[in-house]
Protein backbone atom coordinates (compact mmCIF):
# COMPACT_ATOMS: atom_id res chain seq x y z
CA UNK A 1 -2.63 5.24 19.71
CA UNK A 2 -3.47 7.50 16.63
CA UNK A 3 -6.89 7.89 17.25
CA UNK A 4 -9.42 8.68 14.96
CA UNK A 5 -10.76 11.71 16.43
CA UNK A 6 -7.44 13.23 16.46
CA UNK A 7 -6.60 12.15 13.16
CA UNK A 8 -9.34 14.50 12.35
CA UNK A 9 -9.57 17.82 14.69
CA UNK A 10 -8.75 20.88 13.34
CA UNK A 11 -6.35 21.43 15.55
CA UNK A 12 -4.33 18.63 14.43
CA UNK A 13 -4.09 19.36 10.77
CA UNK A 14 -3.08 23.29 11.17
CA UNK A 15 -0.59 22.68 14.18
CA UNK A 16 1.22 19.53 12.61
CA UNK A 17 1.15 19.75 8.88
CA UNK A 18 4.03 17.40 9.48
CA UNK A 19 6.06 16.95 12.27
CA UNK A 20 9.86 17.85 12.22
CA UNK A 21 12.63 17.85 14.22
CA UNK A 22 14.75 20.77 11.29
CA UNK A 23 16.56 20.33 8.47
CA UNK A 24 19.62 21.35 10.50
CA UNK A 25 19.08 18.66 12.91
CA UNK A 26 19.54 15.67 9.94
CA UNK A 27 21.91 12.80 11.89
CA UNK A 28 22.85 11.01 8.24
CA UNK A 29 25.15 13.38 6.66
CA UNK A 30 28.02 10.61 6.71
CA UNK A 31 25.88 7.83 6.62
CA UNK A 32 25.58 5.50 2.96
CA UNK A 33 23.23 5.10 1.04
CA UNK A 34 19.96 3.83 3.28
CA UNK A 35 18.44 0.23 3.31
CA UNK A 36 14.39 0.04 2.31
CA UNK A 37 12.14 -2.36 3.57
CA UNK A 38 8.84 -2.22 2.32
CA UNK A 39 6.17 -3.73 3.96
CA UNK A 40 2.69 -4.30 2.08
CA UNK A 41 -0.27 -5.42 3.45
CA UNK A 42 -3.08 -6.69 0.74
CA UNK A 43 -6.99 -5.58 1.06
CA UNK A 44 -6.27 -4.40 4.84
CA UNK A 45 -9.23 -2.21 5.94
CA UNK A 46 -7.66 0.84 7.32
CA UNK A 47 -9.29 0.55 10.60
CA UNK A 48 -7.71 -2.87 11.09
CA UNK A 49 -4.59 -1.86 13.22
CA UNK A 50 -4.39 -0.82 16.88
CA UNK A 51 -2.94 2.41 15.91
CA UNK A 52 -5.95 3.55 13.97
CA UNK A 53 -8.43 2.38 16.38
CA UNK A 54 -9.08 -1.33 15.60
CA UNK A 55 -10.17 -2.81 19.10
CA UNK A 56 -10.58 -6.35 17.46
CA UNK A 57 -7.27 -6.47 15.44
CA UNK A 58 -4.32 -7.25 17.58
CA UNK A 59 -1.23 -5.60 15.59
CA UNK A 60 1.29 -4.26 18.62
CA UNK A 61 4.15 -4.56 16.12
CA UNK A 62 2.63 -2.21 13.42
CA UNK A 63 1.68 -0.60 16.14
CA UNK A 64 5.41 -0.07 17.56
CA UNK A 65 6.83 0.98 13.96
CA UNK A 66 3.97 3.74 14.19
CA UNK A 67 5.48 5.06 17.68
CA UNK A 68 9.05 4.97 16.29
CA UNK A 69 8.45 6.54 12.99
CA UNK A 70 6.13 8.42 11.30
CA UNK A 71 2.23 7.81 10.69
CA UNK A 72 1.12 9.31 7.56
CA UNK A 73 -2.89 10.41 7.81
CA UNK A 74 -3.50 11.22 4.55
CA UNK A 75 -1.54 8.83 2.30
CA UNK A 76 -3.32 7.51 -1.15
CA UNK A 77 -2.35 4.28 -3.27
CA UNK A 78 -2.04 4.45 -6.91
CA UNK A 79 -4.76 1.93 -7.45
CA UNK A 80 -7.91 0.97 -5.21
CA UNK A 81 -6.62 -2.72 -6.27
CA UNK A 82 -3.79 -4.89 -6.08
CA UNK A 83 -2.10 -4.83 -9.46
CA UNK A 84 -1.81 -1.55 -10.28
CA UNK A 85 -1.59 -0.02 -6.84
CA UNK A 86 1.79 -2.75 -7.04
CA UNK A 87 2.86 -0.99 -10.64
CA UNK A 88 2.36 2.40 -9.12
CA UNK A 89 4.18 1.50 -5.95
CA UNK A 90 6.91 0.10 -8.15
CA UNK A 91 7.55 2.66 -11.08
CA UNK A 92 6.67 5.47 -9.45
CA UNK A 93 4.10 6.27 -11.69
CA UNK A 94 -0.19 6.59 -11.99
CA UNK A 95 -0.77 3.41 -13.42
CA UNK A 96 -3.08 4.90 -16.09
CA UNK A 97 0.26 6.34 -17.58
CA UNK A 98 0.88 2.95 -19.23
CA UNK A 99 -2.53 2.16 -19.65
CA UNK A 100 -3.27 0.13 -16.58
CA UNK A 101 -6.90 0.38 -14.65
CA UNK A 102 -7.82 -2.67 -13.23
CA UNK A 103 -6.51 -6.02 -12.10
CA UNK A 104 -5.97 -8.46 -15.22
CA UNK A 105 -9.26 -11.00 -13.89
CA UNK A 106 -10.43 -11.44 -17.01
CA UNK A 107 -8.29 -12.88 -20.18
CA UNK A 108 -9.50 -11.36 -23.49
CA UNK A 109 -9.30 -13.69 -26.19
CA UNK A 110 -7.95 -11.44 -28.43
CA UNK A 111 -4.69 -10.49 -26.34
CA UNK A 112 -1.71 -12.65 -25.90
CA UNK A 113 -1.06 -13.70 -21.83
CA UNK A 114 1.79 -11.19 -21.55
CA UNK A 115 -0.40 -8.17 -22.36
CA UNK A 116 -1.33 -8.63 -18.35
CA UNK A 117 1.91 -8.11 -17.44
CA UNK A 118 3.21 -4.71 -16.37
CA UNK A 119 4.17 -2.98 -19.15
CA UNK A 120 8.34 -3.69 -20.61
CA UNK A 121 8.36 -0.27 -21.28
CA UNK A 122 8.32 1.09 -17.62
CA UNK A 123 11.48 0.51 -14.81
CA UNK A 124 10.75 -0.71 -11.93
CA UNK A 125 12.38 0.75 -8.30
CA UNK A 126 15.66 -2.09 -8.01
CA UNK A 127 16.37 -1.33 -11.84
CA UNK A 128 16.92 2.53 -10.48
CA UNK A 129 19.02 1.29 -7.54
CA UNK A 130 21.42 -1.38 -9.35
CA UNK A 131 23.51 1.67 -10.54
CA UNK A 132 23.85 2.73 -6.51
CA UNK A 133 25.21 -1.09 -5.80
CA UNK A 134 21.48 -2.11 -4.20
CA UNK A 135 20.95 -6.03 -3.68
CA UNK A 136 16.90 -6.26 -4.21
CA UNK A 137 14.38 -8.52 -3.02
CA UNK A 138 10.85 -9.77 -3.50
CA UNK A 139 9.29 -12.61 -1.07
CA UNK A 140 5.64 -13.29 -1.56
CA UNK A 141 3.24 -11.58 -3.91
CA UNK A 142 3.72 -10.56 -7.28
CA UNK A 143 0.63 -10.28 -9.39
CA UNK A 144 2.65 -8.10 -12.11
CA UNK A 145 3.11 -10.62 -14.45
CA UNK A 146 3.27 -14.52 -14.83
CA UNK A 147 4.95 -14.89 -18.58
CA UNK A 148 8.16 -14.92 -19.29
CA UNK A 149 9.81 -11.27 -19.31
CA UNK A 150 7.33 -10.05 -16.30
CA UNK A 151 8.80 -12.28 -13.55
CA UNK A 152 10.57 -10.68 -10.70
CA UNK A 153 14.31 -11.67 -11.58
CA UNK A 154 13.45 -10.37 -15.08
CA UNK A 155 12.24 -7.06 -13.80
CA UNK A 156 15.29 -6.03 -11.46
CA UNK A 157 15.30 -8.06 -8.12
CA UNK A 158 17.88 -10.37 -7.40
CA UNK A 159 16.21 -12.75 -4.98
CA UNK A 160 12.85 -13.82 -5.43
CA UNK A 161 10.20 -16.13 -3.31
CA UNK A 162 6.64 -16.24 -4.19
CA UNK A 163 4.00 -16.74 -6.35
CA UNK A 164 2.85 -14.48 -9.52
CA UNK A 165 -1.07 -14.56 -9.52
CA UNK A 166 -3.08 -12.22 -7.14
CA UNK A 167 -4.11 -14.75 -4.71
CA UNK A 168 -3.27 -18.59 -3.68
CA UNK A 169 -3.99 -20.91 -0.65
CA UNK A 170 -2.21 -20.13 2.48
CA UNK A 171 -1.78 -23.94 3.23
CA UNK A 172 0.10 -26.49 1.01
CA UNK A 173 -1.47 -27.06 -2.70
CA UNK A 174 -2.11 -30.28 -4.48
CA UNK A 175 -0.81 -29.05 -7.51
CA UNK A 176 1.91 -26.55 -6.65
CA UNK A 177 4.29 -27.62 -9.44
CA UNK A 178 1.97 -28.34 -12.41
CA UNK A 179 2.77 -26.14 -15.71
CA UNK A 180 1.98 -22.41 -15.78
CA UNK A 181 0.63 -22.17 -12.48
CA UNK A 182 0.29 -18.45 -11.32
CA UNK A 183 -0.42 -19.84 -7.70
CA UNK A 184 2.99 -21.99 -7.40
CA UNK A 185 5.25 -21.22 -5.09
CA UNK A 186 8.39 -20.26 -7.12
CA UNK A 187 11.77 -19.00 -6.46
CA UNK A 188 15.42 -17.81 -8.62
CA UNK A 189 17.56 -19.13 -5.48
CA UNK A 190 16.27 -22.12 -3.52
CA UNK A 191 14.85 -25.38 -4.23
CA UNK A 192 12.91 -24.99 -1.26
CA UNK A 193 9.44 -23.70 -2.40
CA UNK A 194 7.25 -25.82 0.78
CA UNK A 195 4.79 -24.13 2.15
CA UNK A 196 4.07 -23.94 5.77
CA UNK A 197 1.49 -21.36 6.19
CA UNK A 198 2.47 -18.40 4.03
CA UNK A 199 2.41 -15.81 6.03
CA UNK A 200 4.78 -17.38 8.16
CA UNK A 201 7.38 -18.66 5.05
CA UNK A 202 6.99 -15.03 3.90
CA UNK A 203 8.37 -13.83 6.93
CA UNK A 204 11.34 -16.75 6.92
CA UNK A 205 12.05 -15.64 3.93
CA UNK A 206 12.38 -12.03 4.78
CA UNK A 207 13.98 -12.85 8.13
CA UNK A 208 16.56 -14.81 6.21
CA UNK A 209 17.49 -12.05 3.80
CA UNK A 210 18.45 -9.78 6.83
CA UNK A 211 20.59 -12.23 8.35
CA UNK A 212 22.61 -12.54 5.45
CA UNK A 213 22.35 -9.20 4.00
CA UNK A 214 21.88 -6.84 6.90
CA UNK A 215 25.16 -6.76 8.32
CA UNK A 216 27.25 -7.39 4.78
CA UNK A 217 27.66 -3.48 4.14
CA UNK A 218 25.88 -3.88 0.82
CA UNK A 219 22.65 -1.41 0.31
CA UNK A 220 19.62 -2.98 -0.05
CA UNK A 221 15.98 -3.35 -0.83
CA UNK A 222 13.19 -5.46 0.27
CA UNK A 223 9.99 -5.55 -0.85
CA UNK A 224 7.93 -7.55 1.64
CA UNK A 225 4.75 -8.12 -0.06
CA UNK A 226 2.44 -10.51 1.89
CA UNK A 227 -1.27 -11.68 0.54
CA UNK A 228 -2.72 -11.26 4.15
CA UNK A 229 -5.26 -11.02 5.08
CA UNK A 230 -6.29 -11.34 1.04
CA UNK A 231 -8.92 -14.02 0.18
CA UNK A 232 -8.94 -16.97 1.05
CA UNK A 233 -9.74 -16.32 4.95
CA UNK A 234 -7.50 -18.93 6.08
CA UNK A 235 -5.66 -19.00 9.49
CA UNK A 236 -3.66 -21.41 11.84
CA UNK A 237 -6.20 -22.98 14.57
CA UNK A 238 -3.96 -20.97 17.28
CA UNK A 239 -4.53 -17.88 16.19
CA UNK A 240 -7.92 -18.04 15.20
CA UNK A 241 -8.67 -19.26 18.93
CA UNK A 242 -6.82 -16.31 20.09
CA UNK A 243 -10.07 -14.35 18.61
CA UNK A 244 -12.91 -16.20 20.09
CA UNK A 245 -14.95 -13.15 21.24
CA UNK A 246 -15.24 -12.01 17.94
CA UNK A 247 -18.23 -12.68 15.55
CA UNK A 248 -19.19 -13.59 12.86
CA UNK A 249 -16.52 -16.53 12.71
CA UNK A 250 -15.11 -15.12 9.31
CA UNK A 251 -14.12 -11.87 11.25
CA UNK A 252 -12.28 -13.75 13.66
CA UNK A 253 -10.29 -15.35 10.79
CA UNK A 254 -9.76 -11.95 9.24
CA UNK A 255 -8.47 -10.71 12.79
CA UNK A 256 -6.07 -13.84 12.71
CA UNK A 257 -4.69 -13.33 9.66
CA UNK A 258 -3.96 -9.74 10.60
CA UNK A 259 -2.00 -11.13 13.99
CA UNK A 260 -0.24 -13.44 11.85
CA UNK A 261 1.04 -11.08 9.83
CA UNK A 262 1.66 -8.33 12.32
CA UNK A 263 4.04 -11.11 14.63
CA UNK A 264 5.88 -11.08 10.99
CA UNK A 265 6.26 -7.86 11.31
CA UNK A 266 7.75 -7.89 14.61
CA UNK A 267 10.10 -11.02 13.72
CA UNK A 268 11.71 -8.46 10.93
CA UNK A 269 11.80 -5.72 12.72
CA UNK A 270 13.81 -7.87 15.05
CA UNK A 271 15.99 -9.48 12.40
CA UNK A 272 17.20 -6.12 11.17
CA UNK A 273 17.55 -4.68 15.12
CA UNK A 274 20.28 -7.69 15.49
CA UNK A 275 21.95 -7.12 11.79
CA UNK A 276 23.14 -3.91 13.20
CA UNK A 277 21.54 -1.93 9.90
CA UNK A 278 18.07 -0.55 11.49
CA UNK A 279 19.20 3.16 12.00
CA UNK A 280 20.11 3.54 8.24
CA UNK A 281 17.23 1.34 7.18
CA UNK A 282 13.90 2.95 5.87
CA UNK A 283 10.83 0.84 7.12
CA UNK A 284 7.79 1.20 5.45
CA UNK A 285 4.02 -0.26 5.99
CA UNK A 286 1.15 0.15 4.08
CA UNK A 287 -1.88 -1.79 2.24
CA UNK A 288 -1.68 -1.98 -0.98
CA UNK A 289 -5.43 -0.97 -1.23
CA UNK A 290 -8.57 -0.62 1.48
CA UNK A 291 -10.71 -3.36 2.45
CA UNK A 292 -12.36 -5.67 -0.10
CA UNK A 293 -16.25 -5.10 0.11
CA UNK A 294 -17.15 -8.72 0.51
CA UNK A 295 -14.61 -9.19 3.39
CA UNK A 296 -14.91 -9.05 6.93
CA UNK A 297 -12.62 -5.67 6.47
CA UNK A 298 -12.88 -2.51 8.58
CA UNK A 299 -12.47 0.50 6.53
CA UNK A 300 -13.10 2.86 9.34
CA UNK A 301 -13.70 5.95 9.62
CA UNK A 302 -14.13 6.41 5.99
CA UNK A 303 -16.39 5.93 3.15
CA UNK A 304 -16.05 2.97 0.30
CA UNK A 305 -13.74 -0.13 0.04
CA UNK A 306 -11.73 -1.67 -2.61
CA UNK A 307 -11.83 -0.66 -6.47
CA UNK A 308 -13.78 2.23 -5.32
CA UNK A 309 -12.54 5.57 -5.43
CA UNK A 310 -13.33 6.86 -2.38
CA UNK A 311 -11.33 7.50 0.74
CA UNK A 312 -11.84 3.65 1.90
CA UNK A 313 -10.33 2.52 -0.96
CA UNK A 314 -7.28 4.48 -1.74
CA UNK A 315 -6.44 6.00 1.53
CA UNK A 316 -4.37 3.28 3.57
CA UNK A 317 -2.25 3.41 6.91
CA UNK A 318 1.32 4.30 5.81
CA UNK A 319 4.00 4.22 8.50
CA UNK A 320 7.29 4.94 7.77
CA UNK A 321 10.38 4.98 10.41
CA UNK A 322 14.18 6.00 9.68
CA UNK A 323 15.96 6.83 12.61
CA UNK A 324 19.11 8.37 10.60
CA UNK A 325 16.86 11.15 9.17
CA UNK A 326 15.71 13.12 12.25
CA UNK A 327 12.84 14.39 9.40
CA UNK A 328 11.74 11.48 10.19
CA UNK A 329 10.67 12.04 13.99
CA UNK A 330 9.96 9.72 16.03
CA UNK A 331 5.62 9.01 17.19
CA UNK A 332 5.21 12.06 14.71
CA UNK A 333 2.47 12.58 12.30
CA UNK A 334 1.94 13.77 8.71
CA UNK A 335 -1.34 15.45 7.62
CA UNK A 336 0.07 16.13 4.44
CA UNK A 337 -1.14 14.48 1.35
CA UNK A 338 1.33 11.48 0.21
CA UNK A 339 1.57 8.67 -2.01
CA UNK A 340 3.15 5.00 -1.79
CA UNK A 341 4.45 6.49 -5.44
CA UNK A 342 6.79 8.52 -3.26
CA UNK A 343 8.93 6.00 -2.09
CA UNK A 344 11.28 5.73 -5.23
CA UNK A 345 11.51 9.31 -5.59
CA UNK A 346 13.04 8.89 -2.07
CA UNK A 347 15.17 6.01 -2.23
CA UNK A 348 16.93 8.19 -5.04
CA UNK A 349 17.43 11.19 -3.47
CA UNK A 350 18.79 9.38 -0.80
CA UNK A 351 21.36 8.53 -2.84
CA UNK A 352 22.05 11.92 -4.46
CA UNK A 353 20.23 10.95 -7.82
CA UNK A 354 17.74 13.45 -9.56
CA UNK A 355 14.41 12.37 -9.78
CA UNK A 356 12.98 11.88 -13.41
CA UNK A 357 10.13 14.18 -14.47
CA UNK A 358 8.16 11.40 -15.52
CA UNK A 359 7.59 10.11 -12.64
CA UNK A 360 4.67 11.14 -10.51
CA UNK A 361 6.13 10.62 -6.75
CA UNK A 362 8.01 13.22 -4.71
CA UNK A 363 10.42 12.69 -2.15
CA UNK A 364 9.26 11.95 1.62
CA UNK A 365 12.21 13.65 3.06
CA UNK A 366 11.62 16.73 1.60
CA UNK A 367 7.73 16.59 2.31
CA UNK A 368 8.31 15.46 6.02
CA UNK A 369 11.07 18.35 6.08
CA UNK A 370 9.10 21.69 5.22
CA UNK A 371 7.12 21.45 8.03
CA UNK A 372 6.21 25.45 8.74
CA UNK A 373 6.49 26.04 4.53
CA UNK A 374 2.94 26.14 3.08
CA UNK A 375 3.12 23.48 0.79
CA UNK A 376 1.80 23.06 -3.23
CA UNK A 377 -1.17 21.50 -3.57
CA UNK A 378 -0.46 17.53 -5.00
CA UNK A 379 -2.23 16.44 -7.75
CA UNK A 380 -3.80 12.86 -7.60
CA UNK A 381 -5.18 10.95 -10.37
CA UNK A 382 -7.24 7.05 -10.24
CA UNK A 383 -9.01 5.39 -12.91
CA UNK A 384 -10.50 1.85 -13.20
CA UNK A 385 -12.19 1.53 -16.20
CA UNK A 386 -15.33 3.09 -16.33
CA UNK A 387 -14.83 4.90 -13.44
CA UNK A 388 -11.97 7.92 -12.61
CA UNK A 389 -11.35 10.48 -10.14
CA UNK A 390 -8.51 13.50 -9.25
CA UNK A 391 -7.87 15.11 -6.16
CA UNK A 392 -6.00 18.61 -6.04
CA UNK A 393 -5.51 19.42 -2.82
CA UNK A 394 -8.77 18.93 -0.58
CA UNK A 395 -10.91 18.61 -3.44
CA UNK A 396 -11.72 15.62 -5.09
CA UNK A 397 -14.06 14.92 -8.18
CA UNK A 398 -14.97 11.14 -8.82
CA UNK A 399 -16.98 10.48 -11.95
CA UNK A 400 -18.90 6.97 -12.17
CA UNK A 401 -20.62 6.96 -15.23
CA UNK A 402 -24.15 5.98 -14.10
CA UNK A 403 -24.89 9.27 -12.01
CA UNK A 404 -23.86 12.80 -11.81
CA UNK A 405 -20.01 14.08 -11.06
CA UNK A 406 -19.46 14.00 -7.29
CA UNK A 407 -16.96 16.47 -5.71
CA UNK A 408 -15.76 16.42 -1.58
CA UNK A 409 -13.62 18.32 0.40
CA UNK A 410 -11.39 15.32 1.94
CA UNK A 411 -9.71 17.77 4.01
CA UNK A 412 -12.67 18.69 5.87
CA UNK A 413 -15.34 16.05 5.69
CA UNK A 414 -13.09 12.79 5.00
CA UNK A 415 -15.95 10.66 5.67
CA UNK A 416 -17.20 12.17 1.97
CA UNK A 417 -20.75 12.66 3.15
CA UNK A 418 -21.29 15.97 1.57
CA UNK A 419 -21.60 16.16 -2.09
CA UNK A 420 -20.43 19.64 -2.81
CA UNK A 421 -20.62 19.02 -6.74
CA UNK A 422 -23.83 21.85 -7.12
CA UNK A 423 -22.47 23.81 -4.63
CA UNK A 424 -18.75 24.72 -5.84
CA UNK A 425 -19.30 23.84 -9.71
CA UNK A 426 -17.29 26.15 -11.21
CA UNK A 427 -14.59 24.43 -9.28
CA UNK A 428 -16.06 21.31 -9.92
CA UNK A 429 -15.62 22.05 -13.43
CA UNK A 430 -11.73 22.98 -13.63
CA UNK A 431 -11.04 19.61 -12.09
CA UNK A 432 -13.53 17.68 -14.67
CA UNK A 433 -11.20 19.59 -17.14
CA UNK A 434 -8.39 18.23 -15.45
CA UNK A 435 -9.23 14.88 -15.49
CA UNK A 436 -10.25 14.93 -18.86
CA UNK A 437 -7.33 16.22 -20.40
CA UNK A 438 -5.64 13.08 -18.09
CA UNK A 439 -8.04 10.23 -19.72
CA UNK A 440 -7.46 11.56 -23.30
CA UNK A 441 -3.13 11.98 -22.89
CA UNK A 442 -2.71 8.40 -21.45
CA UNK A 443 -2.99 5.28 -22.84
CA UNK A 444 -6.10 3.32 -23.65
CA UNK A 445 -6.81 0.25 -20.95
CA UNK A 446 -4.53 -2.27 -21.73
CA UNK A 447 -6.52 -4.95 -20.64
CA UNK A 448 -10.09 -3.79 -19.96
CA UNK A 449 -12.01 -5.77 -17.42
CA UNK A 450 -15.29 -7.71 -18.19
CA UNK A 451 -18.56 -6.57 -18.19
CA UNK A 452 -20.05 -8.50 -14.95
CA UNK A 453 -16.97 -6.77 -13.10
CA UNK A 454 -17.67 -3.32 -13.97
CA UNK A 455 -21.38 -3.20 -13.62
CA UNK A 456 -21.01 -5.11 -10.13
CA UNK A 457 -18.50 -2.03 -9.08
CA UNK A 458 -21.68 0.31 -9.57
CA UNK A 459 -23.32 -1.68 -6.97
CA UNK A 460 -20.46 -1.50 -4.90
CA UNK A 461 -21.24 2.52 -5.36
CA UNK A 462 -24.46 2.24 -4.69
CA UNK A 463 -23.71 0.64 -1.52
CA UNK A 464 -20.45 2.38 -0.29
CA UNK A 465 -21.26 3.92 3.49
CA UNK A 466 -18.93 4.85 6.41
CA UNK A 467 -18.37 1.43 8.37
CA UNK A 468 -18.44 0.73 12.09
CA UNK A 469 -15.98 -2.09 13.62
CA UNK A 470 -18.18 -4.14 15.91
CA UNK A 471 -15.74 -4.37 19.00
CA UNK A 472 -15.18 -7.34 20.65
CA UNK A 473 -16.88 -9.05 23.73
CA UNK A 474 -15.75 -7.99 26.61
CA UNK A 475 -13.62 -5.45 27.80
CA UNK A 476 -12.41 -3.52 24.93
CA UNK A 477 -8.52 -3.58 25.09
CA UNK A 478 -6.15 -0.45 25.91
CA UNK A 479 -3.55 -2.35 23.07
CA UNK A 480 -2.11 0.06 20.85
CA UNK A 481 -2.97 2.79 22.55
């Protein structure tokens, strides 16, 4: 198990920067062009896995793709919220570049519905890989648009299975087929749009695609993008029993929904074993965000949740396994700063391509692959409205707009307890220049959020402390570890 007290000794982050088997050592040289599977999670609290010390959560799965690839500790969204961590994820790019900072909850009356799409303007990860011959997919969640232009098949994937809002039932709808419905299950290649419990016809879906496109020779990429364990805390009666040592009862649910997903996991993981493709496939897991505030989440160890800018809302678990690229070394771990903006950059160096200026990602590979090379200090930028921060190397300065700057050395107290913003102002200051001259060269919001939302996020400041899981009855158990 990656613990959390060894994701955070000293000795840990100078002895394994990142781990690396040498650049001499790469197994791929005739291999094609690699396979991508993303998995996302949505609003899972980073201490909600086995491997970073859950002892409710039952995820052996997730926890098995951590043991054969790589666990990144330090790896930051785009986004402490769904949509735009998605755009990020997607183009690259800080979603503040286009003039995204915040989900769209809130329809202005004076903009048209597809202002809340992701922006035309900006190409997306399968629109870079149809000139490489890639066959892209999308099953599950969009939340990147719901008007015509914005819908997955419009934006580059080929197969599509899902719904476009942010959030839906997990369980059959009464009105899953009434007009512009951002909750309806919808699809560009079957009729079949029942739902089941969706987890589960998420993973069918993504189960399917293997079986007819692992073994066909054809490069591809699939983004798996499930809504668990999102609101609504809904879960099958079997798996909620499964948890019935842990309280309060919408916990258990939470921990459900997790195992739910996580035997999803495993069911892919075994679809592309028996396609024959998984040593030249990249696997990927993250959240696409930290814990929600109002859920039963675990952001453990660190400070904040969702929308915020601290650790416990950008920082997420972020595994990532290919067994052709001995860079990628097996049960390893990076203590390197990444981003889930990196994994375009990657997919096209993979396949020879340069990597656009514009785009703010760099690729894994090469970060995984200096090991022993002191590396440049990465530049990170989030903004949601009212609220923005940058981290440059350890540092990071968060500015909420109802109190003073805030700066915290991440690398050393990750837990953000220490305001160091009197203490280290003049370097306080260069990054306040920094992210100013960021706010005032990128776009205005595009759609602002309301009012209620952003004063309620100050709360959600005000009340932002390091969380502790409540372990289960019992025994605690050894799984994961």
């Amino acid at each position: 198990m990656i613990s959390q007290n060894l994701l955070f000794s000293a000795a840990f982050v100078c002895a394994s920067a990142c781990a690396f088997a040498g650049t001499d050592s790469r197994k791929r040289q005739a291999l094609p062009p690699p396979n991508m599977i993303v998995i996302l999670a949505d609003d899972l609290g980073y201490g909600d896995l086995g491997c970073t010390g859950s002892t409710q959560a039952e995820t052996p799965h997730i926890d098995r793709l951590a043991r054969e690839g790589v666990f990144c500790s330090r790896a930051y969204v785009t986004a402490p919220m769904s949509a735009p961590s998605r755009m990020g994820l997607l183009t690259g790019r800080f979603p503040k570049r286009y003039g995204i900072t915040t989900n769209p909850n809130v329809k202005a009356d004076y903009l048209p519905e597809s202002h809340y799409g992701l922006p035309l303007s900006e190409k997306l990860l399968p629109e870079y890989l149809k000139p490489f011959g890639y066959v892209s997919a999308v099953f599950g969640k969009w939340h990147l648009g719901h008007t015509p232009g914005f819908t997955p098949p419009e934006r580059g994937f080929d197969r599509w299975w899902g719904f476009l809002g942010g959030s839906r039932s997990y369980f059959p709808e009464k009105k899953e087929t009434d007009g512009l419905n951002p909750s309806r299950i919808e699809s560009n290649f079957t009729e079949d749009v029942r739902v089941s419990y969706l987890t589960d016809d998420v993973t069918e879906r993504a189960v399917s695609f293997l079986r007819e496109n692992g073994a066909a020779g054809t490069p591809f990429f699939m983004l798996v993008s499930y809504n668990a364990p999102h609101w609504p805390l809904q879960a099958k009666p079997e798996d909620i029993a499964r948890f019935r040592g842990v309280e309060p009862r919408d916990r258990r649910i939470y921990c459900a929904m997790i195992y739910a997903m996580d035997k999803g996991v495993g069911r892919i993981l075994d679809a592309l074993e028996a396609s024959g493709a998984a040593e030249n496939t990249i696997v990927v897991f993250l959240s696409d965000n930290g814990g929600a505030p109002e859920a039963p989440a675990c952001n453990a160890p660190f400070r904040g949740a969702k929308r915020q800018h601290f650790e416990g809302g950008v920082r997420v678990p972020f595994i990532v396994r290919w067994p052709a690229d001995a860079r990628f070394a097996p049960g390893s771990v990076c203590a390197r700063p990444v981003s889930s903006a990196d994994l375009l950059p990657t997919l096209l160096r993979a396949n020879g391509a340069d990597v656009p200026e514009n785009l703010d990602g760099k690729d894994l590979a090469e970060t995984l692959g200096s090991a022993g090379v002191p590396a440049a200090p990465r530049t990170f930028f989030w903004c949601t409205d009212y609220t923005a921060a940058v981290m440059r190397g350890d540092l990071k300065y968060l500015l909420v707009p109802d109190r003073a700057p805030q700066l915290y050395d991440v690398g050393n107290d990750p837990r953000e307890r220490r305001d160091l913003y009197l203490s280290r102002r003049g370097e306080a200051d260069a990054l306040a220049r920094e992210l100013g001259a960021y706010l005032c060269s990128t776009p205005a919001c595009r759609f602002p959020d309301s009012p209620a939302w952003s004063l309620k996020l100050l709360r959600e400041y005000d009340a932002a402390s390091v969380p502790a899981e409540q372990p289960r009855a019992g025994t605690p158990s050894s799984r994961g570890r």
